[in-house]
PDB file of N, CA and C in Angstrom:
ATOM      1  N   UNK A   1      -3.311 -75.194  17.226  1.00  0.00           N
ATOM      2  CA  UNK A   1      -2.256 -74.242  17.040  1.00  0.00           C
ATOM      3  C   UNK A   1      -2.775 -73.012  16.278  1.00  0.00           C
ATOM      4  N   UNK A   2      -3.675 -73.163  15.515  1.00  0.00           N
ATOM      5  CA  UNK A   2      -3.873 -72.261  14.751  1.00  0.00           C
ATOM      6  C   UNK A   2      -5.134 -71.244  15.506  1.00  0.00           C
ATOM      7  N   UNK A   3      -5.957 -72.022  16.487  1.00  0.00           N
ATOM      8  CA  UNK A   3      -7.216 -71.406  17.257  1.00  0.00           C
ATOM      9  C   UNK A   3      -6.210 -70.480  18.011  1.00  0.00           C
ATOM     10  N   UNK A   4      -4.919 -70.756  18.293  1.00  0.00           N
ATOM     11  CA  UNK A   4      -4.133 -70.024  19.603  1.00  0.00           C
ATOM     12  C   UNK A   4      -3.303 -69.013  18.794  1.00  0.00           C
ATOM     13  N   UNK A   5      -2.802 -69.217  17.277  1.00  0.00           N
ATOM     14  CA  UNK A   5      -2.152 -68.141  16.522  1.00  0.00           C
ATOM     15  C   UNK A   5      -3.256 -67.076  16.354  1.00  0.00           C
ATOM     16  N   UNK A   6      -4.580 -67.360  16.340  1.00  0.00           N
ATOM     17  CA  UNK A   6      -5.960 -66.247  15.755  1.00  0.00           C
ATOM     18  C   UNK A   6      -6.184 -65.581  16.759  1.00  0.00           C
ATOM     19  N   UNK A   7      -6.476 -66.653  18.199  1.00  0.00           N
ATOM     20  CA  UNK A   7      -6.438 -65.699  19.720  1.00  0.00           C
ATOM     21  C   UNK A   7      -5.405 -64.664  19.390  1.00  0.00           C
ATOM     22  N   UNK A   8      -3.969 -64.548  20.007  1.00  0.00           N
ATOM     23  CA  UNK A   8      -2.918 -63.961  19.722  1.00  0.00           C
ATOM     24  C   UNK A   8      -3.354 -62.799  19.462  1.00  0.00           C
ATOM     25  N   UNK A   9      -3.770 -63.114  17.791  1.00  0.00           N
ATOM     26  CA  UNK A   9      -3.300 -61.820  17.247  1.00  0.00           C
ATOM     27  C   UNK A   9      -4.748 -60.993  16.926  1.00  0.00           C
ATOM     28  N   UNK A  10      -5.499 -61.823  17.480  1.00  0.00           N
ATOM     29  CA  UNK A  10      -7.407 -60.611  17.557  1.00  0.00           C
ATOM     30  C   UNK A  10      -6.824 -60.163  18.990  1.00  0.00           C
ATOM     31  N   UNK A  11      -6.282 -60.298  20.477  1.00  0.00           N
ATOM     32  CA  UNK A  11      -5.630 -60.175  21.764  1.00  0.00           C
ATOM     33  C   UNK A  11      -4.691 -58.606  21.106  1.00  0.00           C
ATOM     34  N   UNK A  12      -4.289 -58.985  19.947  1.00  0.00           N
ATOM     35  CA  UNK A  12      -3.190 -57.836  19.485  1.00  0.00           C
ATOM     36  C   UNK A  12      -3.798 -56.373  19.099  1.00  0.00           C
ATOM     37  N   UNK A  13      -4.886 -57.258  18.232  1.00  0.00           N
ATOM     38  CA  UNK A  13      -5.352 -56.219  17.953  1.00  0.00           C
ATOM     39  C   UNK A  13      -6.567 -55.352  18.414  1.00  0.00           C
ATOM     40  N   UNK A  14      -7.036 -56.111  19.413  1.00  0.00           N
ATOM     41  CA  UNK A  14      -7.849 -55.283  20.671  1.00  0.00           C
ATOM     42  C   UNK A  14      -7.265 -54.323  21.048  1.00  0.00           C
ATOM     43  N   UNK A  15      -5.519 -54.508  21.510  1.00  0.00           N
ATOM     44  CA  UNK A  15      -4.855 -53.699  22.050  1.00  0.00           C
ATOM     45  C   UNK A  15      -4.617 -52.686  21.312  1.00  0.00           C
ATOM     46  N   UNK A  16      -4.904 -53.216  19.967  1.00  0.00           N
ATOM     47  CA  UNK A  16      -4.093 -51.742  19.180  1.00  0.00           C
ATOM     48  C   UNK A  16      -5.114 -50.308  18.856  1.00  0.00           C
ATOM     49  N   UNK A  17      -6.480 -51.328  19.080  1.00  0.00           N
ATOM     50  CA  UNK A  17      -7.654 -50.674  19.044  1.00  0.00           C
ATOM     51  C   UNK A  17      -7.877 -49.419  20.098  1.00  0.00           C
ATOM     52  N   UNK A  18      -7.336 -49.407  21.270  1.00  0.00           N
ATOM     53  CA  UNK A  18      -7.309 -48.930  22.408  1.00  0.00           C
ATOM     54  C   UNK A  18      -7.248 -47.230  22.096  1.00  0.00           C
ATOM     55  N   UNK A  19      -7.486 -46.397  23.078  1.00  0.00           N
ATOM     56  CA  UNK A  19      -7.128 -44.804  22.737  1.00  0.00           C
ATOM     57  C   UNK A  19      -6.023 -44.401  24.015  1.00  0.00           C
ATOM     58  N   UNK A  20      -4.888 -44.253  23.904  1.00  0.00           N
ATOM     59  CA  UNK A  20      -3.906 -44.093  24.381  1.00  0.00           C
ATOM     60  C   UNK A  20      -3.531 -42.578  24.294  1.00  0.00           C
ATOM     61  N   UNK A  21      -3.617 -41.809  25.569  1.00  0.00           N
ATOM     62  CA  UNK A  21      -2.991 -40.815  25.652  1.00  0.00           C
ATOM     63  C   UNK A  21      -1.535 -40.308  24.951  1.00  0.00           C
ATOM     64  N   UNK A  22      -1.483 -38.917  24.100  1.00  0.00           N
ATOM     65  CA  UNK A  22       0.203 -38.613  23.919  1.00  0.00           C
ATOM     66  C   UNK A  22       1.012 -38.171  25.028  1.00  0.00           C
ATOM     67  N   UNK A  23       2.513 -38.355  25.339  1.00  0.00           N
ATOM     68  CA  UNK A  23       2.620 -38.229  26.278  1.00  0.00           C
ATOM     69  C   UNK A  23       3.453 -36.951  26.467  1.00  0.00           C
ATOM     70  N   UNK A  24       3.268 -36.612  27.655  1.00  0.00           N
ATOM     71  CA  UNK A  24       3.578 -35.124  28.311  1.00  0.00           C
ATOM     72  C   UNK A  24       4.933 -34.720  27.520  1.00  0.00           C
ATOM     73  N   UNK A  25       4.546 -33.475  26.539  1.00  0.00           N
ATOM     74  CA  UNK A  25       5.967 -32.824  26.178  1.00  0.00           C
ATOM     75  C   UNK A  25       6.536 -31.988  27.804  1.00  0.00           C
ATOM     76  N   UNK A  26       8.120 -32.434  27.417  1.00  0.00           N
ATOM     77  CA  UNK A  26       8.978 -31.805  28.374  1.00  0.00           C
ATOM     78  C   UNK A  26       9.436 -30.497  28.138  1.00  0.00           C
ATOM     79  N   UNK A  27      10.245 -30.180  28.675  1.00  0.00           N
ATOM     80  CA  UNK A  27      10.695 -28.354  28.224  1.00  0.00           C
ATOM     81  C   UNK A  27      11.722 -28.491  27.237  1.00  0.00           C
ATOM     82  N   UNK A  28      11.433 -27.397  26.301  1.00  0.00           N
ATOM     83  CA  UNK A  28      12.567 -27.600  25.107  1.00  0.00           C
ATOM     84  C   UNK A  28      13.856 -27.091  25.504  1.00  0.00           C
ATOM     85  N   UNK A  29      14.794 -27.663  24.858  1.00  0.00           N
ATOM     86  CA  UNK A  29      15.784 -27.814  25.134  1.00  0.00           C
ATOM     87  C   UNK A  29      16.247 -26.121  24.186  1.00  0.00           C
ATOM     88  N   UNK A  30      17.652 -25.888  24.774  1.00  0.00           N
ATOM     89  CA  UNK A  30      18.829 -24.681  24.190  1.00  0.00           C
ATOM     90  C   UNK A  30      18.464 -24.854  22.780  1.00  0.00           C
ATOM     91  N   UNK A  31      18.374 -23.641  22.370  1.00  0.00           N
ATOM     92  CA  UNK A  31      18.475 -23.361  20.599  1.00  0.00           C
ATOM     93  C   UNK A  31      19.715 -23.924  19.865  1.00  0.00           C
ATOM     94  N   UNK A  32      19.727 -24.306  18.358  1.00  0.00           N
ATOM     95  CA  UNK A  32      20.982 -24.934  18.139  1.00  0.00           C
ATOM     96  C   UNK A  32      21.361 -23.541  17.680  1.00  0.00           C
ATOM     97  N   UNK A  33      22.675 -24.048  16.855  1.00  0.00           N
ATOM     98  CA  UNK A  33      23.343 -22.918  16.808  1.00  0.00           C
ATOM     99  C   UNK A  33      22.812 -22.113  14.824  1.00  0.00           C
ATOM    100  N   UNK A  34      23.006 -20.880  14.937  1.00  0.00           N
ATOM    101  CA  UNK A  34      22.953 -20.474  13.547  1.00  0.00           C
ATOM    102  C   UNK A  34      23.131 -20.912  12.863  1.00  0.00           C
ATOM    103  N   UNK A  35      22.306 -21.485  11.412  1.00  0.00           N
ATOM    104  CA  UNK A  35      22.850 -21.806  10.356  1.00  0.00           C
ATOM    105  C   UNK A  35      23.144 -21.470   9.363  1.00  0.00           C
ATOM    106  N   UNK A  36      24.074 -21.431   7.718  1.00  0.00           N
ATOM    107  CA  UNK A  36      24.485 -20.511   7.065  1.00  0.00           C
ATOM    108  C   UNK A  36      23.454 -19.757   6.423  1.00  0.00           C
ATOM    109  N   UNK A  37      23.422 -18.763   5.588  1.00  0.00           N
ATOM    110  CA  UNK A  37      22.149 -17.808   5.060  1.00  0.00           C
ATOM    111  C   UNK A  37      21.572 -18.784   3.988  1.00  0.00           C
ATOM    112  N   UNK A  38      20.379 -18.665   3.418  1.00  0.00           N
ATOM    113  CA  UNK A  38      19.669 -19.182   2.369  1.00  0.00           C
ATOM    114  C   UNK A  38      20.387 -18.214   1.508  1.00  0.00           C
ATOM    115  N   UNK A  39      19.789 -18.790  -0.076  1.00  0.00           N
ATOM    116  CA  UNK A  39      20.177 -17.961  -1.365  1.00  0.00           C
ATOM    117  C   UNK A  39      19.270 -16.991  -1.758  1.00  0.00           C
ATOM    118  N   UNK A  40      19.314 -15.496  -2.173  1.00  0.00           N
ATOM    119  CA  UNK A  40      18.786 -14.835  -2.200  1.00  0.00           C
ATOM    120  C   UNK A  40      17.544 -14.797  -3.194  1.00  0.00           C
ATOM    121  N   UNK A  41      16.651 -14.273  -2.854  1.00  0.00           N
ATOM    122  CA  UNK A  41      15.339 -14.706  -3.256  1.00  0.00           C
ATOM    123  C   UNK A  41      14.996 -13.896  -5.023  1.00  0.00           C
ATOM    124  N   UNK A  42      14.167 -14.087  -5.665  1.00  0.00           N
ATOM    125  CA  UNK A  42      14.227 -13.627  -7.127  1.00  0.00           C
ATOM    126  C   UNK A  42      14.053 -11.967  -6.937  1.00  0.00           C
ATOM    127  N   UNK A  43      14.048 -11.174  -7.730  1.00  0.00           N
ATOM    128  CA  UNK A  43      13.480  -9.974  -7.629  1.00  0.00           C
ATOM    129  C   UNK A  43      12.425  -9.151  -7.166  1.00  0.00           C
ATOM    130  N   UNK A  44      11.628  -8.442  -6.224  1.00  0.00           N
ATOM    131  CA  UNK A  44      10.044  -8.353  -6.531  1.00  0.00           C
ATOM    132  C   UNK A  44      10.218  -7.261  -7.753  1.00  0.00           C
ATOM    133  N   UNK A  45       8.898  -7.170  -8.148  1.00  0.00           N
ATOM    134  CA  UNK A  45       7.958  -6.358  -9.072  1.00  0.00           C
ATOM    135  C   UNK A  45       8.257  -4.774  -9.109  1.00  0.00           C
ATOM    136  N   UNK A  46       8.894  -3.956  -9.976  1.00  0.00           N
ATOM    137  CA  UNK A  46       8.912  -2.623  -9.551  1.00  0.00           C
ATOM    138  C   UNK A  46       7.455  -1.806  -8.713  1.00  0.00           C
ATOM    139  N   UNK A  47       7.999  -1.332  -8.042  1.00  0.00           N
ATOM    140  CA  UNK A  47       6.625  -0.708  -7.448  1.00  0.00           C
ATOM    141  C   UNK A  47       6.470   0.561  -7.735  1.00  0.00           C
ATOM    142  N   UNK A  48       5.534   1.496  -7.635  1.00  0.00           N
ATOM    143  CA  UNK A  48       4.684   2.301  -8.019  1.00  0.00           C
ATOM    144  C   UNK A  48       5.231   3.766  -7.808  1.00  0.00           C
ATOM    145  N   UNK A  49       5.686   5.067  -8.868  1.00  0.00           N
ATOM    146  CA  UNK A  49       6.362   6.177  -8.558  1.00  0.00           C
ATOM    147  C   UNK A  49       5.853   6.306  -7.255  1.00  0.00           C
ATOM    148  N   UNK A  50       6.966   7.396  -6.680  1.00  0.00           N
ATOM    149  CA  UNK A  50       7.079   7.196  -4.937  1.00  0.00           C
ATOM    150  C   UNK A  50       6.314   9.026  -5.128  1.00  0.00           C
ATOM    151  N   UNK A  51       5.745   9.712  -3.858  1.00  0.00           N
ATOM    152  CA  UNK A  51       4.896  10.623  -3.629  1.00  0.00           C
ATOM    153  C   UNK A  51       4.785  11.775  -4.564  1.00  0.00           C
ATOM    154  N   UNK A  52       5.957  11.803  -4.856  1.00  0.00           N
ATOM    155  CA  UNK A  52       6.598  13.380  -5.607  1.00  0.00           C
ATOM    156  C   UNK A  52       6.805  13.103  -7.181  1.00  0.00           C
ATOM    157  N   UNK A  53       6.581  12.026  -7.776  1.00  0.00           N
ATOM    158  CA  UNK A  53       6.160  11.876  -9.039  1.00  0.00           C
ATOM    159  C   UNK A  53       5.382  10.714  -9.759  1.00  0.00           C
ATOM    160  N   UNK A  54       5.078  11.062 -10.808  1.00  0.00           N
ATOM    161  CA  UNK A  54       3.704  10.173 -11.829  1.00  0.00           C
ATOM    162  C   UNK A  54       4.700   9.797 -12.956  1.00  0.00           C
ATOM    163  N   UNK A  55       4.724   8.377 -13.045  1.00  0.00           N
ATOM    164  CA  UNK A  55       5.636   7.969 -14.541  1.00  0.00           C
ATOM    165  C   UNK A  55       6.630   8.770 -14.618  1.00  0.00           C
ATOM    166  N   UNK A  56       7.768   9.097 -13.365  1.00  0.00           N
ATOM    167  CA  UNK A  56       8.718   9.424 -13.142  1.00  0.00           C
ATOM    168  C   UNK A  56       9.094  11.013 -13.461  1.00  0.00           C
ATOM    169  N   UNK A  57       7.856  11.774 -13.531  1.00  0.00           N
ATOM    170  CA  UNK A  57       7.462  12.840 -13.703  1.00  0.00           C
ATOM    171  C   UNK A  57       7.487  14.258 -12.593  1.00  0.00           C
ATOM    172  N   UNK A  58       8.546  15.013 -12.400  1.00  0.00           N
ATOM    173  CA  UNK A  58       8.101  15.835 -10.917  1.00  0.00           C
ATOM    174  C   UNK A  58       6.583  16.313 -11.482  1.00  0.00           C
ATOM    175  N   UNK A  59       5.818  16.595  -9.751  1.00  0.00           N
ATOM    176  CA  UNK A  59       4.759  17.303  -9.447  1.00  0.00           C
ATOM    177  C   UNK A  59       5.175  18.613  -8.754  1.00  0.00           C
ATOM    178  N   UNK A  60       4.467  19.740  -9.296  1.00  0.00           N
ATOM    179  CA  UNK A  60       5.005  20.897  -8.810  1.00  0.00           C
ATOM    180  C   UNK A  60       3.677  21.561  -8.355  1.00  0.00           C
ATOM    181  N   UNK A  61       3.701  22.070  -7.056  1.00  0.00           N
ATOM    182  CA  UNK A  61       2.605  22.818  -6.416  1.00  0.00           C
ATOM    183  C   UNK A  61       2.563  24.154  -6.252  1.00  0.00           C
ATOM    184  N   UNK A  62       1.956  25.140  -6.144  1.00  0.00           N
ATOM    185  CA  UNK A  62       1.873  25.930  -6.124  1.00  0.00           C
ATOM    186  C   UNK A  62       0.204  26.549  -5.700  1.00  0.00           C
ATOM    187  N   UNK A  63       0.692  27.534  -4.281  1.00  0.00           N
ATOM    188  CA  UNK A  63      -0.460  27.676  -3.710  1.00  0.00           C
ATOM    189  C   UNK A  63      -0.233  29.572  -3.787  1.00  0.00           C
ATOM    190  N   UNK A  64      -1.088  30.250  -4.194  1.00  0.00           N
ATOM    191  CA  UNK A  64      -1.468  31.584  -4.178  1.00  0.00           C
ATOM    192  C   UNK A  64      -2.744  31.933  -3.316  1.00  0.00           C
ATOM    193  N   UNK A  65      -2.633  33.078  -2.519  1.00  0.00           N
ATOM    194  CA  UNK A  65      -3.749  33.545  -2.064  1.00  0.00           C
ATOM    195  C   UNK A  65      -4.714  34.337  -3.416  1.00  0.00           C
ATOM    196  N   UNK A  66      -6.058  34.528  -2.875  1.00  0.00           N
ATOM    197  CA  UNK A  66      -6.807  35.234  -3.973  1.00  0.00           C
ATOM    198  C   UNK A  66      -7.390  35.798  -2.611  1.00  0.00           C
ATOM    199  N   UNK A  67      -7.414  37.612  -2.883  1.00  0.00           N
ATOM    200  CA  UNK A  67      -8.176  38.288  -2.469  1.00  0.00           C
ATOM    201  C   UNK A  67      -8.746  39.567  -3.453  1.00  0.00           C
ATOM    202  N   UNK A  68      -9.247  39.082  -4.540  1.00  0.00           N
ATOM    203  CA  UNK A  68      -9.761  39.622  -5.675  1.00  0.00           C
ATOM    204  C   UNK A  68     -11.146  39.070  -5.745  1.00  0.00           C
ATOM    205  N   UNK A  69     -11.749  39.545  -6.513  1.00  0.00           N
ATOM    206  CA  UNK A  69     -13.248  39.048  -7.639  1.00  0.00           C
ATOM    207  C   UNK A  69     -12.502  37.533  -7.953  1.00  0.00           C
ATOM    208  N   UNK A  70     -11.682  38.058  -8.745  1.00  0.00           N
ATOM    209  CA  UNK A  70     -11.365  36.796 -10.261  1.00  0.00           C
ATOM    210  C   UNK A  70      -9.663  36.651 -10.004  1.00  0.00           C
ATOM    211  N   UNK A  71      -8.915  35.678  -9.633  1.00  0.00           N
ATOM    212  CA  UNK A  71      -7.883  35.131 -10.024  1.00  0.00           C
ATOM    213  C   UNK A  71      -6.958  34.438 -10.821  1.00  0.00           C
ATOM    214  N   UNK A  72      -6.137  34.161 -11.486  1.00  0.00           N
ATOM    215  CA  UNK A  72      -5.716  33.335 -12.446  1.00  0.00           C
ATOM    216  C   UNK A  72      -4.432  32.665 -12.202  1.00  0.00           C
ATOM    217  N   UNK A  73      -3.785  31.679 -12.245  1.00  0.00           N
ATOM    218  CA  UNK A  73      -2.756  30.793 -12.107  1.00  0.00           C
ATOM    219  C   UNK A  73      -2.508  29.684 -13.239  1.00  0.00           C
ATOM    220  N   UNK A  74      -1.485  29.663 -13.583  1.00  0.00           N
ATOM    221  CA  UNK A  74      -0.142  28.649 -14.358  1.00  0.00           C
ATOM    222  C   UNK A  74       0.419  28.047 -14.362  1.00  0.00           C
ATOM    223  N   UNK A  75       0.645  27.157 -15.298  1.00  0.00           N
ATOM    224  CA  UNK A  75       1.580  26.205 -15.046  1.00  0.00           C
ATOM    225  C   UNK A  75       2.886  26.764 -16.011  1.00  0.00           C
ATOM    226  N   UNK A  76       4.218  26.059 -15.839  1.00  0.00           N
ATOM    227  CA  UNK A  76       5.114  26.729 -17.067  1.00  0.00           C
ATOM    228  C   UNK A  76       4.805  25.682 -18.256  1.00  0.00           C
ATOM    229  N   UNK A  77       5.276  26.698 -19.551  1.00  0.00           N
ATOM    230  CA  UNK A  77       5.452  25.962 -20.680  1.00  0.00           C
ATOM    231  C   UNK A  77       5.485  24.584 -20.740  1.00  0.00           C
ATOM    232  N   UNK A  78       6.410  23.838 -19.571  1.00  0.00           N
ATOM    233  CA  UNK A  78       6.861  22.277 -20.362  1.00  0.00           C
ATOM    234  C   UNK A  78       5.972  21.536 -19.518  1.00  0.00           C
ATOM    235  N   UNK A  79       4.992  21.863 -18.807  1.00  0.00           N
ATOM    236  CA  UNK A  79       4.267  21.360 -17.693  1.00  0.00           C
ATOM    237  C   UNK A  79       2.340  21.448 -18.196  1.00  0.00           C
ATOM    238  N   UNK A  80       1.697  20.709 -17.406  1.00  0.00           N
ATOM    239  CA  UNK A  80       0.002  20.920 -17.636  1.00  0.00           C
ATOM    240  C   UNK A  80      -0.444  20.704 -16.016  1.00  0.00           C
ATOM    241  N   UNK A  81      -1.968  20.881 -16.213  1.00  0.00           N
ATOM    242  CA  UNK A  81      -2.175  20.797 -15.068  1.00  0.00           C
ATOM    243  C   UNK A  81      -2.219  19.076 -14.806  1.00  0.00           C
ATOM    244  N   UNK A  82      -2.136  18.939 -13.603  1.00  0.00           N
ATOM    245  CA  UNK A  82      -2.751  17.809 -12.809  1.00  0.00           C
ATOM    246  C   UNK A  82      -3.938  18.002 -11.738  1.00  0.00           C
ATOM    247  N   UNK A  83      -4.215  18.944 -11.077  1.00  0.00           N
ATOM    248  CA  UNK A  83      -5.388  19.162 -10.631  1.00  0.00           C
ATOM    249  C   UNK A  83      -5.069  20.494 -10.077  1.00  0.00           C
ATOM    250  N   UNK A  84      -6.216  21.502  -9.865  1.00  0.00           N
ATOM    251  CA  UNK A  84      -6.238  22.696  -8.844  1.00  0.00           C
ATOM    252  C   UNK A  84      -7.415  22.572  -8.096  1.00  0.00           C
ATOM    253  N   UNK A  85      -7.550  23.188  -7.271  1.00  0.00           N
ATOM    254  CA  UNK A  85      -8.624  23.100  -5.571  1.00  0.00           C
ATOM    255  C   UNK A  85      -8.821  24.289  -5.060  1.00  0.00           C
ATOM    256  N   UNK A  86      -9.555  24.733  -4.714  1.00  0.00           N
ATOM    257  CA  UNK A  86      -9.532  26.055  -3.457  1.00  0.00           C
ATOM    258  C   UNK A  86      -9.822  25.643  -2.295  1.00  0.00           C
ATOM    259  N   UNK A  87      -8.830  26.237  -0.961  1.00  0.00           N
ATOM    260  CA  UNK A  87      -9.015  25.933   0.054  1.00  0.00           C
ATOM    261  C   UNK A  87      -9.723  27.339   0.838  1.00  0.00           C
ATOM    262  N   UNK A  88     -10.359  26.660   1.982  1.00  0.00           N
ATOM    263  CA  UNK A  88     -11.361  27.405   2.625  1.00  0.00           C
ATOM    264  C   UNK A  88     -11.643  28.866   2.439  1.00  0.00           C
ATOM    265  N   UNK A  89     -12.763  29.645   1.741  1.00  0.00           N
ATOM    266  CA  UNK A  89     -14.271  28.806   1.511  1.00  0.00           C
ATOM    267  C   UNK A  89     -14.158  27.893   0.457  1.00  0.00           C
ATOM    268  N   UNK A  90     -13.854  27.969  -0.630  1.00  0.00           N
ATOM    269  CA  UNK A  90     -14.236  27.726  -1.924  1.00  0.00           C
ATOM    270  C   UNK A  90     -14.356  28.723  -2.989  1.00  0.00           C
ATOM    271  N   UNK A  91     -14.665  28.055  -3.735  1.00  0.00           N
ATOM    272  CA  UNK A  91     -15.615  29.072  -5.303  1.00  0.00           C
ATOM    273  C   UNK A  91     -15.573  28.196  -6.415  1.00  0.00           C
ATOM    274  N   UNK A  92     -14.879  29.097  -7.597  1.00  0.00           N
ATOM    275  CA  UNK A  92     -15.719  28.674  -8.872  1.00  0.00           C
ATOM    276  C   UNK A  92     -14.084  28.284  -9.573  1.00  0.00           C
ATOM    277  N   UNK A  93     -13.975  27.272 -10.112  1.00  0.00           N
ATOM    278  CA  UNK A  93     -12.619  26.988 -10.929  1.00  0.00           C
ATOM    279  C   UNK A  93     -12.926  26.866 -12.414  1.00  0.00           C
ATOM    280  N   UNK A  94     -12.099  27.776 -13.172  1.00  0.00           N
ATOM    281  CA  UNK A  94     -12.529  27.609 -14.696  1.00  0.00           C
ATOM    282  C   UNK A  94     -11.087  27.191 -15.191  1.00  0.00           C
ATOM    283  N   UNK A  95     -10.998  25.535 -15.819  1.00  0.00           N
ATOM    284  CA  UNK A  95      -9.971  25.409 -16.708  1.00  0.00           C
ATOM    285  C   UNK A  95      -9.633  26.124 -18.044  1.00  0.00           C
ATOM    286  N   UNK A  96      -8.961  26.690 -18.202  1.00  0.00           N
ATOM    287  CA  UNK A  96      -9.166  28.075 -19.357  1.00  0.00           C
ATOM    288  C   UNK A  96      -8.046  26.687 -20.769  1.00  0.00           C
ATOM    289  N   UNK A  97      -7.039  26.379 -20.136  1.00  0.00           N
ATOM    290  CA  UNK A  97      -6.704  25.070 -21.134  1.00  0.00           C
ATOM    291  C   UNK A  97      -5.556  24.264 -20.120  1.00  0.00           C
ATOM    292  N   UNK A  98      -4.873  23.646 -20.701  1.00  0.00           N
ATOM    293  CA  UNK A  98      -4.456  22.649 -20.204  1.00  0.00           C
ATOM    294  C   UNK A  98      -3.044  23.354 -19.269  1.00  0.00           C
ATOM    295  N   UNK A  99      -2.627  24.527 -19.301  1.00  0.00           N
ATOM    296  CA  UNK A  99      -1.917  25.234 -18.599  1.00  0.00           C
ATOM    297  C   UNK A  99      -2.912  26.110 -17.254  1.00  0.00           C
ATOM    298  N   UNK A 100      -3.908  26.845 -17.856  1.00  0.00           N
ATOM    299  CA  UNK A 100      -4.041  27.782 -16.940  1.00  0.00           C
ATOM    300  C   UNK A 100      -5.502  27.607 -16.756  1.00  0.00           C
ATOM    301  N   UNK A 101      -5.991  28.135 -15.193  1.00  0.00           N
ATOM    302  CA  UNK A 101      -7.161  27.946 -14.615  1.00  0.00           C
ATOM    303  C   UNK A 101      -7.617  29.242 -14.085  1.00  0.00           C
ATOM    304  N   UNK A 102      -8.656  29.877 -13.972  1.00  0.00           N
ATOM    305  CA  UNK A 102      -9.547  30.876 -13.220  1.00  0.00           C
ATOM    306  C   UNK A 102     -10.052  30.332 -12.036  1.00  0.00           C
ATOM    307  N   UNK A 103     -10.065  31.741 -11.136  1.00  0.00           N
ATOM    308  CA  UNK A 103     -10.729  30.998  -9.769  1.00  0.00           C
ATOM    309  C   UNK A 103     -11.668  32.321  -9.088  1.00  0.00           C
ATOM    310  N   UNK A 104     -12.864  32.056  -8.918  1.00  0.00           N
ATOM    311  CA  UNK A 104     -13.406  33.318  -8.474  1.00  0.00           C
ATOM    312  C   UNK A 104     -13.899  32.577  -7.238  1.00  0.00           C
ATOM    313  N   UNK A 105     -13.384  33.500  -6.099  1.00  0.00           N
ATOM    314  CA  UNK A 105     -13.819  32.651  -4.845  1.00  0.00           C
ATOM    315  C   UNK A 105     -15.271  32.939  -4.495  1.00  0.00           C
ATOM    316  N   UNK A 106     -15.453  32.229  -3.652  1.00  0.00           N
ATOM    317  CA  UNK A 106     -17.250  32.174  -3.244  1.00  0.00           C
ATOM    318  C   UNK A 106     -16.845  33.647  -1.878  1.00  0.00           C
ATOM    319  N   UNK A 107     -15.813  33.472  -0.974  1.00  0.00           N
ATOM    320  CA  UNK A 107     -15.225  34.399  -0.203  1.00  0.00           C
ATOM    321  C   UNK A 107     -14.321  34.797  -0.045  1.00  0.00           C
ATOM    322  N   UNK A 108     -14.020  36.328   0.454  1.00  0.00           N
ATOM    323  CA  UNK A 108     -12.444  36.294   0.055  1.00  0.00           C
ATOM    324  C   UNK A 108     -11.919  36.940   1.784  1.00  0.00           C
ATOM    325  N   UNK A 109     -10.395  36.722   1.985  1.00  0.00           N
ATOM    326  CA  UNK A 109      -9.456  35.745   0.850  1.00  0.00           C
ATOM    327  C   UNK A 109      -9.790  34.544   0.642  1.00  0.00           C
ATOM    328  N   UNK A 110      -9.515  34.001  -0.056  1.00  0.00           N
ATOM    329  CA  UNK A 110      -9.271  32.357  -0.099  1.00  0.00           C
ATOM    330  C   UNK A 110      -7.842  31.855  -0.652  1.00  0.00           C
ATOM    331  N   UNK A 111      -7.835  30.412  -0.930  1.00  0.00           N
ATOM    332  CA  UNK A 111      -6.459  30.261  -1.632  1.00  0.00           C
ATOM    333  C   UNK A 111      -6.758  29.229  -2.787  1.00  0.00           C
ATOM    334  N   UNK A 112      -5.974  29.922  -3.664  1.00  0.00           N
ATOM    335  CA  UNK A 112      -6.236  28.349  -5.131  1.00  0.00           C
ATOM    336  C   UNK A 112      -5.231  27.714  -4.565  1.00  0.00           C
ATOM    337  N   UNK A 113      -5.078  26.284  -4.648  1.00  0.00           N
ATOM    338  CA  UNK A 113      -3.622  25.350  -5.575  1.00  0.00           C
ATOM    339  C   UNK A 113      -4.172  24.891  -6.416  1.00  0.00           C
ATOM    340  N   UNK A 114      -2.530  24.808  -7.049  1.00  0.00           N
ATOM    341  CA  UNK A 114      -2.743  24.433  -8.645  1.00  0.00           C
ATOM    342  C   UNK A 114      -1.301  23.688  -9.043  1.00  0.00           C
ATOM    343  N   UNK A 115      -1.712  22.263  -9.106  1.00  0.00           N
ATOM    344  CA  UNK A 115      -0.749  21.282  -9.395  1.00  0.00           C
ATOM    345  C   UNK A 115      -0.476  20.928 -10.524  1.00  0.00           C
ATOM    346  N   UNK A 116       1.039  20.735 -10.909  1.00  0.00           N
ATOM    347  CA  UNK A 116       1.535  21.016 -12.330  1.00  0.00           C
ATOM    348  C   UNK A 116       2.068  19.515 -12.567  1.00  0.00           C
ATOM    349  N   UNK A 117       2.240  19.005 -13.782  1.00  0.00           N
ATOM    350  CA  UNK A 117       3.103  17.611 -14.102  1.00  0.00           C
ATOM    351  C   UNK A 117       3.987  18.060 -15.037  1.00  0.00           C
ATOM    352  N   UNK A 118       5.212  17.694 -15.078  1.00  0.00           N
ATOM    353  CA  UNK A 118       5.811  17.872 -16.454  1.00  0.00           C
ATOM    354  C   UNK A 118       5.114  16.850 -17.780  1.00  0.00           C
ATOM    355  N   UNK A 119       4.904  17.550 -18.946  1.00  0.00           N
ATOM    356  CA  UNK A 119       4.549  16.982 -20.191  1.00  0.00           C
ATOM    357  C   UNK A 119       5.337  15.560 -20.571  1.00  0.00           C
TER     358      UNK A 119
END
């Protein structure tokens, strides 16, 4: 009885040993229906002043032609610079202080900008 309970179940487990194909998924069936909304998610992170200001600061631009030797441009009183540039050719930019800049172009005309932040 017991040689025929051991057959059995080594017989069992041959079978279980086996590699058996999964079998053919069918076509899915109709979507169920909507379910109610989830709960709204935590806060994100403030993100970063948007184009037109720095630490919530307006940026003010200002572009002048130069068709002189030597040019000069300002910022007002409550403002400093944030950067100035000359566009095509170039030249020479002198920060004179934290308001006002010199610009002697390499050719003329040219154009300074000269970008302002409030203080």
């Amino acid at each position: 009885m017991r040689l025929r309970i051991l057959l059995i179940l080594a017989a069992f487990l041959l079978a279980a040993c086996g590699q058996s194909e999964p079998p053919a998924k069918g076509e899915a069936g109709p979507p169920g229906p909507v379910g109610p909304p989830g709960p709204a998610g935590p806060p994100g992170p403030a993100g970063p002043p948007g184009p037109a200001s720095a630490n919530g600061r307006a940026i003010r631009v200002i572009t002048q032609p130069c068709d002189q030797p030597a040019c000069g441009l300002s910022c007002e009183e409550n403002e400093q610079i944030l950067n100035a540039y000359a566009l095509n050719p170039g030249g020479v930019i002198g920060f004179v202080d934290e308001r006002n800049v010199t610009f002697r172009p390499k050719e003329r005309p040219a154009v300074l900008v000269l970008a302002c932040i409030g203080k």
